[in-house]
N, C-alpha and C. Protein backbone atom coordinates (compact mmCIF):
# COMPACT_ATOMS: atom_id res chain seq x y z
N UNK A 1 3.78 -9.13 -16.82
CA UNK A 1 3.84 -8.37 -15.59
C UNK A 1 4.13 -9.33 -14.44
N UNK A 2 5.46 -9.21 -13.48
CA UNK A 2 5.82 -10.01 -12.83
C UNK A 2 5.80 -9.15 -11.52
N UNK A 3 4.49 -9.14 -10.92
CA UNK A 3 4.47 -8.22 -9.81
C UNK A 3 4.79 -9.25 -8.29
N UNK A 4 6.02 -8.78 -7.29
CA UNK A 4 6.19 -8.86 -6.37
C UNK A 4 5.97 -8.24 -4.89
N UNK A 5 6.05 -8.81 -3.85
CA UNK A 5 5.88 -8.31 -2.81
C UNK A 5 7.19 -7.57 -2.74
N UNK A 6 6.78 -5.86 -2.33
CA UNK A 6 7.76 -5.06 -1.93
C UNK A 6 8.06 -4.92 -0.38
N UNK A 7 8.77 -6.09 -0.17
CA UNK A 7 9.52 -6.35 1.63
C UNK A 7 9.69 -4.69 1.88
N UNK A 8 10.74 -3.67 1.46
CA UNK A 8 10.47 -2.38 2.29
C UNK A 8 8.94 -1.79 2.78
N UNK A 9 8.04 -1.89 1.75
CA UNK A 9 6.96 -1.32 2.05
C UNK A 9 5.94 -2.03 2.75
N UNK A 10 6.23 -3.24 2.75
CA UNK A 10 5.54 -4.40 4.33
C UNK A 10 6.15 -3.91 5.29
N UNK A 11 7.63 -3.45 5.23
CA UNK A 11 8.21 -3.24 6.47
C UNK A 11 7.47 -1.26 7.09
N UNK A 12 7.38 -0.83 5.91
CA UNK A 12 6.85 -0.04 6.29
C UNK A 12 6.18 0.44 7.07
N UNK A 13 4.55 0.04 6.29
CA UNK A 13 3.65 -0.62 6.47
C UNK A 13 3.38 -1.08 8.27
N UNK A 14 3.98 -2.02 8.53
CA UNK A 14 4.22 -2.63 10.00
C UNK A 14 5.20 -2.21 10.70
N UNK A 15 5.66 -1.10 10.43
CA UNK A 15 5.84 -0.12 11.29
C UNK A 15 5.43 0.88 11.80
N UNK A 16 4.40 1.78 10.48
CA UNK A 16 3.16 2.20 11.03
C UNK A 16 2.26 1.98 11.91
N UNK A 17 2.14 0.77 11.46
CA UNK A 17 0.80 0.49 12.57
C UNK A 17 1.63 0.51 13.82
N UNK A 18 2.90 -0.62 14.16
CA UNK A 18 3.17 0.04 15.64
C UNK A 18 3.15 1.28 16.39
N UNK A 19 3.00 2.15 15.42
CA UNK A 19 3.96 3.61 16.01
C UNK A 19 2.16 4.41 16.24
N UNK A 20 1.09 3.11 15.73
CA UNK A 20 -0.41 4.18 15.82
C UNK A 20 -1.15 4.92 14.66
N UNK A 21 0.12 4.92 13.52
CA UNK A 21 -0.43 5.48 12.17
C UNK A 21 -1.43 4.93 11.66
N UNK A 22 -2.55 5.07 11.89
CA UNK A 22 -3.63 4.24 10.83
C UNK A 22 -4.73 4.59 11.37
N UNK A 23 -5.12 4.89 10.25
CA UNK A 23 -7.13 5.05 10.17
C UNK A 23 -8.29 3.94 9.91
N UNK A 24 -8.71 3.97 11.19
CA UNK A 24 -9.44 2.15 11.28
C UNK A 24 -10.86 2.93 10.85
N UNK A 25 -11.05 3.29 9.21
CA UNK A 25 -11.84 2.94 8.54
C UNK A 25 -12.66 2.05 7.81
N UNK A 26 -13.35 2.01 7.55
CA UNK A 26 -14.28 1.28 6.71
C UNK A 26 -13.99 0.79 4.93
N UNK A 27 -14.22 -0.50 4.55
CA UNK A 27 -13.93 -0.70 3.01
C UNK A 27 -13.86 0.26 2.13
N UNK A 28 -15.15 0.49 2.43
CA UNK A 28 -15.90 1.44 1.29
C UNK A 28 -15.42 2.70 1.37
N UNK A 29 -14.61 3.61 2.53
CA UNK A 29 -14.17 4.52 2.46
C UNK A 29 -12.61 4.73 1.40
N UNK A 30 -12.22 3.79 1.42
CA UNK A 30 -10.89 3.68 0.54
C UNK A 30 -10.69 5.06 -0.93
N UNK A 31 -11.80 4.77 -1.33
CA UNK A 31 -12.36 5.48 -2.68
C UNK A 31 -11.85 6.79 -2.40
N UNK A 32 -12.20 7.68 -1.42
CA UNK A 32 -12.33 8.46 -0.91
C UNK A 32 -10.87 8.84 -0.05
N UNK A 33 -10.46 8.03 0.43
CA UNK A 33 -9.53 8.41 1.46
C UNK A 33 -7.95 8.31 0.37
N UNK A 34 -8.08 7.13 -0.81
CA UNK A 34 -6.79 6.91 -1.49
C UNK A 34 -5.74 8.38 -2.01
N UNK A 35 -4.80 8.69 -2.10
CA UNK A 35 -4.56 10.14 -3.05
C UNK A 35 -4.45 9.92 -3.91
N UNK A 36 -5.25 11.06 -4.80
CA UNK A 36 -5.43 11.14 -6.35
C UNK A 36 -3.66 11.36 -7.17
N UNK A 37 -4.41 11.17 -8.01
CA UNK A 37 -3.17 11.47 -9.09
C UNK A 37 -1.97 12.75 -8.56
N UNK A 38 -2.55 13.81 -8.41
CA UNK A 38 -1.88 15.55 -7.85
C UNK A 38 -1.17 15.13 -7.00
N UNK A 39 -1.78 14.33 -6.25
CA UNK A 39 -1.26 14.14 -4.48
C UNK A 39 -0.47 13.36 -5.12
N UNK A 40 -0.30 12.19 -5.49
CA UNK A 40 0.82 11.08 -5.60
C UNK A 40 2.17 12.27 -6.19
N UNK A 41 2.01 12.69 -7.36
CA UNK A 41 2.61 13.28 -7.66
C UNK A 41 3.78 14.76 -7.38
N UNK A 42 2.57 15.37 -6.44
CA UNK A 42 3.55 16.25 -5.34
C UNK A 42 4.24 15.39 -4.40
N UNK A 43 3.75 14.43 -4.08
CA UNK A 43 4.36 13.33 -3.31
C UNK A 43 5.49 13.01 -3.69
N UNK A 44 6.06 12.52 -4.82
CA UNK A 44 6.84 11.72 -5.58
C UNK A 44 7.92 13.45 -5.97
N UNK A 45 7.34 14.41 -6.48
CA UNK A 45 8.14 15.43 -6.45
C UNK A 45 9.22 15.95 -4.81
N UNK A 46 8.37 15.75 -3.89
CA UNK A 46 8.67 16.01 -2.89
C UNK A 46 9.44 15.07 -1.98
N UNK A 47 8.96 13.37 -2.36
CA UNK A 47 9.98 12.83 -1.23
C UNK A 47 10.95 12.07 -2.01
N UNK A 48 10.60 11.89 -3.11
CA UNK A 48 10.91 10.90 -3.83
C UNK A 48 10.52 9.55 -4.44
N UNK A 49 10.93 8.64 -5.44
CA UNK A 49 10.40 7.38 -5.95
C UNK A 49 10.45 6.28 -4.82
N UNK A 50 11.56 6.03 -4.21
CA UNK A 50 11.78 5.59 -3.08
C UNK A 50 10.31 5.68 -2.24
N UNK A 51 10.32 6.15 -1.72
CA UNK A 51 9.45 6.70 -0.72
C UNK A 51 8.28 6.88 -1.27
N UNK A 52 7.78 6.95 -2.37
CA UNK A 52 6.79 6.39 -3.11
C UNK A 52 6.66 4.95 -3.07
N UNK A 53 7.40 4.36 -3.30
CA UNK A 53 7.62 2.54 -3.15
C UNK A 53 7.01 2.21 -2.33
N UNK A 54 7.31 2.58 -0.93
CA UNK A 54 7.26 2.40 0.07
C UNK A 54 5.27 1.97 0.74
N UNK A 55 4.61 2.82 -0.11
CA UNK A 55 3.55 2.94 0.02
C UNK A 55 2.58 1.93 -0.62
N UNK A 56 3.39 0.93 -1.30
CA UNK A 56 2.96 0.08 -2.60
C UNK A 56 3.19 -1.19 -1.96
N UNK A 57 2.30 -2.25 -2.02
CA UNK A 57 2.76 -3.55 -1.21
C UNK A 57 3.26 -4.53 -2.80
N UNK A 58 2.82 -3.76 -3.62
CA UNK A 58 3.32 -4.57 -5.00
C UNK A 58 4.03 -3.89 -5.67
N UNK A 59 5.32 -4.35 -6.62
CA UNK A 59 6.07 -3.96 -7.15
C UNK A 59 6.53 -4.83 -8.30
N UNK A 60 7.16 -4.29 -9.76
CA UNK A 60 6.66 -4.92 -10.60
C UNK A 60 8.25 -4.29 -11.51
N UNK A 61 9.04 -5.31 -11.16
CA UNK A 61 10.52 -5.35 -11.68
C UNK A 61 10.93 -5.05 -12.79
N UNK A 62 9.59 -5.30 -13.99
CA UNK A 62 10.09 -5.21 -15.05
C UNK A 62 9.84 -4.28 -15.58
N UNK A 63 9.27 -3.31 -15.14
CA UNK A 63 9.03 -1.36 -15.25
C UNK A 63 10.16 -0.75 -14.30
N UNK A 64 10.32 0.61 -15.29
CA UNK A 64 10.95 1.40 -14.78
C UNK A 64 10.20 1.72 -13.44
N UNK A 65 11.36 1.88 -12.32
CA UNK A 65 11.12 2.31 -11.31
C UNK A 65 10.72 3.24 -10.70
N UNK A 66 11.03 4.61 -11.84
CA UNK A 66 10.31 6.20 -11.91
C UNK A 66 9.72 5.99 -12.75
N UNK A 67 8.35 5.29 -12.42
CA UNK A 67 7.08 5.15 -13.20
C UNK A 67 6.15 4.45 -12.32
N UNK A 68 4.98 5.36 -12.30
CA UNK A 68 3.94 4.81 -11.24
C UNK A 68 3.26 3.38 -11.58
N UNK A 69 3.96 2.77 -13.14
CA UNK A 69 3.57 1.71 -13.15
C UNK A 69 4.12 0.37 -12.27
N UNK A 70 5.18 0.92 -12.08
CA UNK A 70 5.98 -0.03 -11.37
C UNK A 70 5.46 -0.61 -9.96
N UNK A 71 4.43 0.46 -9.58
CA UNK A 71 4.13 0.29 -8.18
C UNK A 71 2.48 -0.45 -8.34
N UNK A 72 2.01 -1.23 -6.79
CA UNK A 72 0.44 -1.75 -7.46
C UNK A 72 0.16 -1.95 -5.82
N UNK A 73 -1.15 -1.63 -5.10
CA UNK A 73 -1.97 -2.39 -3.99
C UNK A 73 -0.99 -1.09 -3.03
N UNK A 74 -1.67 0.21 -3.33
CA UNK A 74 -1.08 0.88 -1.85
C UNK A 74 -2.28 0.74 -1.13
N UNK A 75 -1.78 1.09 0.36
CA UNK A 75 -2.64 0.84 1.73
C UNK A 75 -2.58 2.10 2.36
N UNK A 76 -1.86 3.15 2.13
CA UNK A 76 -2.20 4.59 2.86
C UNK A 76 -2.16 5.31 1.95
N UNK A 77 -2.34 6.80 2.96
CA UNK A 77 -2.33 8.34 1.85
C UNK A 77 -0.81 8.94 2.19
N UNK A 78 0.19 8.68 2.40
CA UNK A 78 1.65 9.14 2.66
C UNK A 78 1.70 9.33 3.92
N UNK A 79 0.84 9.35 4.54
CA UNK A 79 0.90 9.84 6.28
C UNK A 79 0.70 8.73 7.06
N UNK A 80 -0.58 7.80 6.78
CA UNK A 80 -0.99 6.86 7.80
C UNK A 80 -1.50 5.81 6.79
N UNK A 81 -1.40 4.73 7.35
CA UNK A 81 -2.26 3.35 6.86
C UNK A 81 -3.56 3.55 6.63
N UNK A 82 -4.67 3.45 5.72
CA UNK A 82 -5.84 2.89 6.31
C UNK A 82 -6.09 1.66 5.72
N UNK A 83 -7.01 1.69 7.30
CA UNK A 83 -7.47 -0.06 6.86
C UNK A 83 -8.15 -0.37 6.08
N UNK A 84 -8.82 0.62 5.30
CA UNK A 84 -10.10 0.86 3.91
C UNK A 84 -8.69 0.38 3.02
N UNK A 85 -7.67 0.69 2.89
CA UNK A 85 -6.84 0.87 1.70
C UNK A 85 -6.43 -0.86 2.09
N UNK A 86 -5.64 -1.61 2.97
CA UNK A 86 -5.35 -2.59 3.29
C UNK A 86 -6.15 -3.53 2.68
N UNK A 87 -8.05 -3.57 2.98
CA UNK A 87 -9.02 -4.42 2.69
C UNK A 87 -9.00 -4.42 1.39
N UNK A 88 -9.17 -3.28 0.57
CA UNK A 88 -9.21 -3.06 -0.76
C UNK A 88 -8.07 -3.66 -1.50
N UNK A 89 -7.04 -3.53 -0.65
CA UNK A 89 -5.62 -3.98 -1.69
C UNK A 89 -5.74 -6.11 -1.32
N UNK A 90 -6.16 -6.55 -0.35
CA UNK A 90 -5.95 -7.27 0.06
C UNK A 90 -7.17 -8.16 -1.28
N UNK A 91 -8.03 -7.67 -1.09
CA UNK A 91 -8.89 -8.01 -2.32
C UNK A 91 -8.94 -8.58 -3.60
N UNK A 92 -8.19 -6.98 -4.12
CA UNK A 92 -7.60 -7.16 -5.62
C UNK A 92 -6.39 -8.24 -5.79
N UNK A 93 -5.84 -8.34 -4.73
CA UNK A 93 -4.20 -9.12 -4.52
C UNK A 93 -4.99 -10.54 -4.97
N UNK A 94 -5.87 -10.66 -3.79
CA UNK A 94 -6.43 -12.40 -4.05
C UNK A 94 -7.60 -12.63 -5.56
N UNK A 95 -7.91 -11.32 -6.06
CA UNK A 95 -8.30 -11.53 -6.96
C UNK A 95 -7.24 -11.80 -8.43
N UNK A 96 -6.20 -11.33 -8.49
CA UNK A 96 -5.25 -11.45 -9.33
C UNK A 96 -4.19 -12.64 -8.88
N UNK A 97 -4.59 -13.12 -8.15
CA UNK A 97 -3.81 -14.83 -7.68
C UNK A 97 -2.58 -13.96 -7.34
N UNK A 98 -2.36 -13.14 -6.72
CA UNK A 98 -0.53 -12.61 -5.91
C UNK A 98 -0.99 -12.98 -4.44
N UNK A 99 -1.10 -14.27 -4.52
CA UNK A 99 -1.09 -14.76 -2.77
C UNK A 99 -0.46 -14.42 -1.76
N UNK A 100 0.77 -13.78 -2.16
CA UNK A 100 2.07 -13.94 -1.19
C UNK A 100 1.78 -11.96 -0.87
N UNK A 101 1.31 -11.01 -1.57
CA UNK A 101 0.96 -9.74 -1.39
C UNK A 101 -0.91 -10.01 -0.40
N UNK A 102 -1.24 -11.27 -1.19
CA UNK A 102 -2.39 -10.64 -0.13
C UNK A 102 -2.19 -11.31 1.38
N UNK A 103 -1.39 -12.47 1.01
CA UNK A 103 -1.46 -13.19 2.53
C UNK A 103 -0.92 -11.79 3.22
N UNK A 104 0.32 -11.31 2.90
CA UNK A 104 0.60 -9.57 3.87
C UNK A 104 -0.10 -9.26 4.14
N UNK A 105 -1.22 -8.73 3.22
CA UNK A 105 -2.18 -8.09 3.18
C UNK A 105 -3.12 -8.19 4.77
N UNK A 106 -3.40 -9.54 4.59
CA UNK A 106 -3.90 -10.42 5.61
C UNK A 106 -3.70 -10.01 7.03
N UNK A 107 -2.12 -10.06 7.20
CA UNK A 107 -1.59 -10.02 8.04
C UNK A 107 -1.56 -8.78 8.68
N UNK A 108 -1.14 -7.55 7.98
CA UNK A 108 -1.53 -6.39 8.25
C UNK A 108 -2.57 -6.02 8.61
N UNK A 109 -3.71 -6.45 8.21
CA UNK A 109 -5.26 -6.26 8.79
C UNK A 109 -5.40 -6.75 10.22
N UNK A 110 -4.70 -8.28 10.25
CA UNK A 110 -4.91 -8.79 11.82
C UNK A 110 -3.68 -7.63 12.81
N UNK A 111 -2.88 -7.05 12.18
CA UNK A 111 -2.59 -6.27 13.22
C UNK A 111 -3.29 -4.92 13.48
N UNK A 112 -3.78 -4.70 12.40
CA UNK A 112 -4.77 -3.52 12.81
C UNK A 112 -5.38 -3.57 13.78
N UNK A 113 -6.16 -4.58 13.17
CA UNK A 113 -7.53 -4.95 14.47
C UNK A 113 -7.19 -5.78 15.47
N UNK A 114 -6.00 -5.53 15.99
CA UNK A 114 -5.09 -6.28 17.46
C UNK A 114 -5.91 -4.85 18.40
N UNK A 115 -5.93 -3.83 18.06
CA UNK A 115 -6.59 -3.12 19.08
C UNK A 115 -7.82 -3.03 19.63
């Protein structure tokens, strides 16, 4: 598994937050706030794989691309960032040595909390 940083969905990502999208929640809310399986899936019916991507700060080249395996470390629910999802992904990233997804990770948090 050769998982990379997905540059569209950083760009995403940090474009959200400029525009205000994001829920300056708590860690522990993540659990709770992530979308389940249904949701991803009407999601992915509805906007597309693309745009599924988008939501994923990891991406993983050597899976098919219409396959939710391909994707790893999302940070929102299709609408807005949260920062529960950011902390959580930022976590697992540095726990699985993908430095270069959590340093983003990182980075995205310090712009959160720029407000």
């Amino acid at each position: 598994m050769a998982i990379e940083l997905n540059q569209p969905a950083l760009r995403h990502a940090r474009a959200l937050i400029r525009e205000g999208k994001v829920v300056k929640d708590e860690r522990d809310d993540w659990s709770e706030a992530a979308p389940t399986a249904d949701e991803e899936n009407a999601f992915i019916e509805r906007e597309g794989w693309t745009e599924f991507s988008h939501w994923h700060l990891g991406i993983d080249r050597s899976e098919n691309r219409e396959t939710k395996q391909a994707y790893s470390f999302p940070f929102g629910d299709f609408r807005k960032v949260h920062r529960s999802g950011v902390i959580s992904a930022e976590s697992r990233a540095g726990q699985y040595d993908h430095t270069e997804i959590r340093d983003a990770l990182k980075k995205l948090l310090e712009l959160i909390d720029e407000d």
